[in-house]
C-alpha atoms as a PDB file:
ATOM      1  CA  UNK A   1      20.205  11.947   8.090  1.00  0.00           C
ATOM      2  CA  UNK A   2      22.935  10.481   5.873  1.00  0.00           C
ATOM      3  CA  UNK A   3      23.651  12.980   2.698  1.00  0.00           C
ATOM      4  CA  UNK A   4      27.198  11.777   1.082  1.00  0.00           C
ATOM      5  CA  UNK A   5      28.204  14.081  -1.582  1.00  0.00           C
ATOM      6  CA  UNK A   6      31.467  13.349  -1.942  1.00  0.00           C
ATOM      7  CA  UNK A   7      32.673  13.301  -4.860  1.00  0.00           C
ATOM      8  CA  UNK A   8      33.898   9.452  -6.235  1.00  0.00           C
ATOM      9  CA  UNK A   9      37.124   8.907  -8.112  1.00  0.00           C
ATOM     10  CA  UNK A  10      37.317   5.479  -9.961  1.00  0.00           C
ATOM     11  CA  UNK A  11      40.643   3.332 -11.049  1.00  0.00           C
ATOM     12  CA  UNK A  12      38.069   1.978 -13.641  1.00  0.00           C
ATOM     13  CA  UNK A  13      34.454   1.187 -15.874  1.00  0.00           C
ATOM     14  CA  UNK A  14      33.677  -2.144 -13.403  1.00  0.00           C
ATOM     15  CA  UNK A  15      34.215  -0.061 -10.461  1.00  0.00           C
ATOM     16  CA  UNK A  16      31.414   3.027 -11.721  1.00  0.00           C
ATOM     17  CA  UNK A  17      29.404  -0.052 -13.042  1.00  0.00           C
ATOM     18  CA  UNK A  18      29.705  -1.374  -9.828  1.00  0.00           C
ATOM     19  CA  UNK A  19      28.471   1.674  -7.641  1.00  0.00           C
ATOM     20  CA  UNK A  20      25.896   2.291 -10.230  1.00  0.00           C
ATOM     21  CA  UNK A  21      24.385  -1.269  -9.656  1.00  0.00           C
ATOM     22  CA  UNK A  22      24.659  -0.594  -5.702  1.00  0.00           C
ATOM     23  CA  UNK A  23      23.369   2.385  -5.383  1.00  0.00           C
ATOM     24  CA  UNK A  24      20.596   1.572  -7.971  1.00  0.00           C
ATOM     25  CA  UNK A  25      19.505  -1.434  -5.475  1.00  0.00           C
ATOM     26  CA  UNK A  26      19.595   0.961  -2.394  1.00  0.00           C
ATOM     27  CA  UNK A  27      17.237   2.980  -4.173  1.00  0.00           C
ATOM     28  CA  UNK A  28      15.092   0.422  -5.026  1.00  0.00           C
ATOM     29  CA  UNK A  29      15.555  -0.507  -1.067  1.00  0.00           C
ATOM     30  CA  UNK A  30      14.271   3.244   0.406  1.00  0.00           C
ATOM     31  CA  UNK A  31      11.522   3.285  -2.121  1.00  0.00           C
ATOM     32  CA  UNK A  32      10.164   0.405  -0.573  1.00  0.00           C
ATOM     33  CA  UNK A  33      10.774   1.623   2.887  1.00  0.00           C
ATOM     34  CA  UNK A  34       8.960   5.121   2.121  1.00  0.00           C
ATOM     35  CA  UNK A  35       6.223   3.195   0.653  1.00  0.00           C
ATOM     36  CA  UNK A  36       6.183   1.108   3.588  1.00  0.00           C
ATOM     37  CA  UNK A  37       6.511   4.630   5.716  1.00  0.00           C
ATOM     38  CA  UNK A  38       3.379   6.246   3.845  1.00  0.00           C
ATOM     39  CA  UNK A  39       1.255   3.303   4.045  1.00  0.00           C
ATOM     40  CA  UNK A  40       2.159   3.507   7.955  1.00  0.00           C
ATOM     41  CA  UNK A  41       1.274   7.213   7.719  1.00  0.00           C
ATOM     42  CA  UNK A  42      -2.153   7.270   5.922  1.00  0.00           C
ATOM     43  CA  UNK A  43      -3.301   3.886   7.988  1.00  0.00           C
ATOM     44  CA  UNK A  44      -3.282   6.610  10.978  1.00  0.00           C
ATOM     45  CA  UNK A  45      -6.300   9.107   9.413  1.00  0.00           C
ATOM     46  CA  UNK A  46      -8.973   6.481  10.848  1.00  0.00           C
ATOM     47  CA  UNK A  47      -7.648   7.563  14.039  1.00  0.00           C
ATOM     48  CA  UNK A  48      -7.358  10.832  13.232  1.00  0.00           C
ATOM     49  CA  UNK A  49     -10.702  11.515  11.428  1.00  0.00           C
ATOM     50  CA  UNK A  50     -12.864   9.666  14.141  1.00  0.00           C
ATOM     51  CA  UNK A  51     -11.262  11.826  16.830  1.00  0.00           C
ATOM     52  CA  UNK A  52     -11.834  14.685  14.927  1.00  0.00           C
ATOM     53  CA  UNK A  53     -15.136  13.776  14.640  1.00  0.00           C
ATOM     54  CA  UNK A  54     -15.452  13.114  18.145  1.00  0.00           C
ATOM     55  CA  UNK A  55     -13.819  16.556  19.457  1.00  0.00           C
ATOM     56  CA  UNK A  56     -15.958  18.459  16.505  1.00  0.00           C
ATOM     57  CA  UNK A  57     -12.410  19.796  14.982  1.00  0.00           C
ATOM     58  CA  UNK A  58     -12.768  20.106  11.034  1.00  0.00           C
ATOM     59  CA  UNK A  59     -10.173  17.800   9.130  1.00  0.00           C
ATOM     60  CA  UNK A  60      -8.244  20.853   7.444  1.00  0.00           C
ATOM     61  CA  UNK A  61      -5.994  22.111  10.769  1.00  0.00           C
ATOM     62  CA  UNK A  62      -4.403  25.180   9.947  1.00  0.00           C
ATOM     63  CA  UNK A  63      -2.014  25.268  12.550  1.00  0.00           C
ATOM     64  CA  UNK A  64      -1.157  21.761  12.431  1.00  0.00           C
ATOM     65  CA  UNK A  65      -0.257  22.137   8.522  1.00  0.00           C
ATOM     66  CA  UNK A  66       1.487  25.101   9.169  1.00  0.00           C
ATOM     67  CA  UNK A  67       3.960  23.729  12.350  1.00  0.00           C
ATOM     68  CA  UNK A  68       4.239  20.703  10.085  1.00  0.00           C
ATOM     69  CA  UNK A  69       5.717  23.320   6.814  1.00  0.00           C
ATOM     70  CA  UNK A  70       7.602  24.830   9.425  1.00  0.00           C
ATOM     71  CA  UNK A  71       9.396  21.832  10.530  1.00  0.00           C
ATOM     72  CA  UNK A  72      10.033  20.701   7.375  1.00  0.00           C
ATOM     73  CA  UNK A  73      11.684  23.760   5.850  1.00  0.00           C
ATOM     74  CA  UNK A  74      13.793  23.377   9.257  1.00  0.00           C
ATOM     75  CA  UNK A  75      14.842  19.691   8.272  1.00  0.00           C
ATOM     76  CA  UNK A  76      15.131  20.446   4.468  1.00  0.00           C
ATOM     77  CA  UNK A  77      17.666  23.627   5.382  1.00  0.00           C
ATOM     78  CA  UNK A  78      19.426  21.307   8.069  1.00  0.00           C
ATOM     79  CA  UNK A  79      19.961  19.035   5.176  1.00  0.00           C
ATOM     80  CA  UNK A  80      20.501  20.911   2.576  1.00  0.00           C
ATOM     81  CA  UNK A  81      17.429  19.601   0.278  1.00  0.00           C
ATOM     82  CA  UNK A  82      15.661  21.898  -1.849  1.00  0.00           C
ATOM     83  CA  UNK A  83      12.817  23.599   0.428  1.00  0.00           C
ATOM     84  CA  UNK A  84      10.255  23.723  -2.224  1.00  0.00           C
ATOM     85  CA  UNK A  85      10.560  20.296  -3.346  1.00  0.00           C
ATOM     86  CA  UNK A  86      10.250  18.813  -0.081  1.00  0.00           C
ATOM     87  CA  UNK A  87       7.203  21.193   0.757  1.00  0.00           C
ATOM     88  CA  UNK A  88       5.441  19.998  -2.401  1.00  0.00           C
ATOM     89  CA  UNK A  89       5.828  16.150  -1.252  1.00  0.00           C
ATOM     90  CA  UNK A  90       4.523  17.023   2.362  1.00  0.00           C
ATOM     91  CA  UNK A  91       2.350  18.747   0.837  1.00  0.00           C
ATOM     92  CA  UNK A  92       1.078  15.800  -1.288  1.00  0.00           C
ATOM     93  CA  UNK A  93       0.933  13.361   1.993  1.00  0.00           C
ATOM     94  CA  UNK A  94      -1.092  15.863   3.941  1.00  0.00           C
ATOM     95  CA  UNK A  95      -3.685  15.798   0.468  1.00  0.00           C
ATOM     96  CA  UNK A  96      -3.252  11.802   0.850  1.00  0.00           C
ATOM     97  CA  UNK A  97      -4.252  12.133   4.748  1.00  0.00           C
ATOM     98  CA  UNK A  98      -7.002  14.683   4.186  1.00  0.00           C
ATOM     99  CA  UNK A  99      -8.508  12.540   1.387  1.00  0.00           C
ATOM    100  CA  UNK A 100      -8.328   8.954   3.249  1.00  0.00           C
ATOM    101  CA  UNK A 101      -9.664  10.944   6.509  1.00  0.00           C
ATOM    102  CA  UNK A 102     -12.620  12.823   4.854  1.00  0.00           C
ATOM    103  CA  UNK A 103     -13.118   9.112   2.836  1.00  0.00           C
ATOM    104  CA  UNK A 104     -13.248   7.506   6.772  1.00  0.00           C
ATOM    105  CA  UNK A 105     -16.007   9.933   7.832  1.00  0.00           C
ATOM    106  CA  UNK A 106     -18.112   9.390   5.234  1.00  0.00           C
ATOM    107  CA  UNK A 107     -17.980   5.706   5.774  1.00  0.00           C
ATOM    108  CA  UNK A 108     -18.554   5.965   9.349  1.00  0.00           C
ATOM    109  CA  UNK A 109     -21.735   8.421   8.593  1.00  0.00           C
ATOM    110  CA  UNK A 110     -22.826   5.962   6.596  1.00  0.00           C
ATOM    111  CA  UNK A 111     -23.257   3.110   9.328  1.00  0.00           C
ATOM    112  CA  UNK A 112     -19.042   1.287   8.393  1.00  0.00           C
ATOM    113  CA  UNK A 113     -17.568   2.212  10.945  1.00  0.00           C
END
């Protein structure tokens, strides 16, 4: 992972307006791609949820979530991104998972699936 913190000197206003306008599109460009990447992420809790179901594991996985906090605070330190931060947006995909998987089983109890 990419984090360029160097510090920019300009000879100029176009050239700040410039990088301002480019790195303003980029962003634009990765929100797309995470939304892209979360979409891809909570399409997966069908498959999760109906194998839980099948295997008679409950959808909250203690260990799972807790190997998955683990790894992150790895990446986050690795990276040097603030911990907590990225915790609390794991933390809001794993709600987003849990909610579409718990939404899944209660379709598929009621004959949808």
């Amino acid at each position: 992972m990419e984090n360029n913190c160097e510090s920019k000197s300009f000879n100029n206003k176009k050239e700040a307006e410039i990088l301002l306008k480019k790195s303003r599109i980029r962003i634009d460009e990765i929100d797309n791609e995470l939304f892209d990447l979360i979409s891809q992420r909570t399409s997966l809790a069908k498959d999760i949820a109906l194998s839980k179901e099948y295997l008679g594991m409950p959808i909250y996985d203690k260990n799972r979530e807790e190997d998955v906090h683990k790894k992150i605070k790895r990446l986050s330190e690795e990276n040097n991104l603030d911990v907590d931060i990225i915790d609390q947006i794991v933390d809001m995909l794993t709600i987003l998972s849990k909610n579409e998987q718990k939404e899944i089983l209660r379709r598929n109890v009621d004959g949808q699936y």
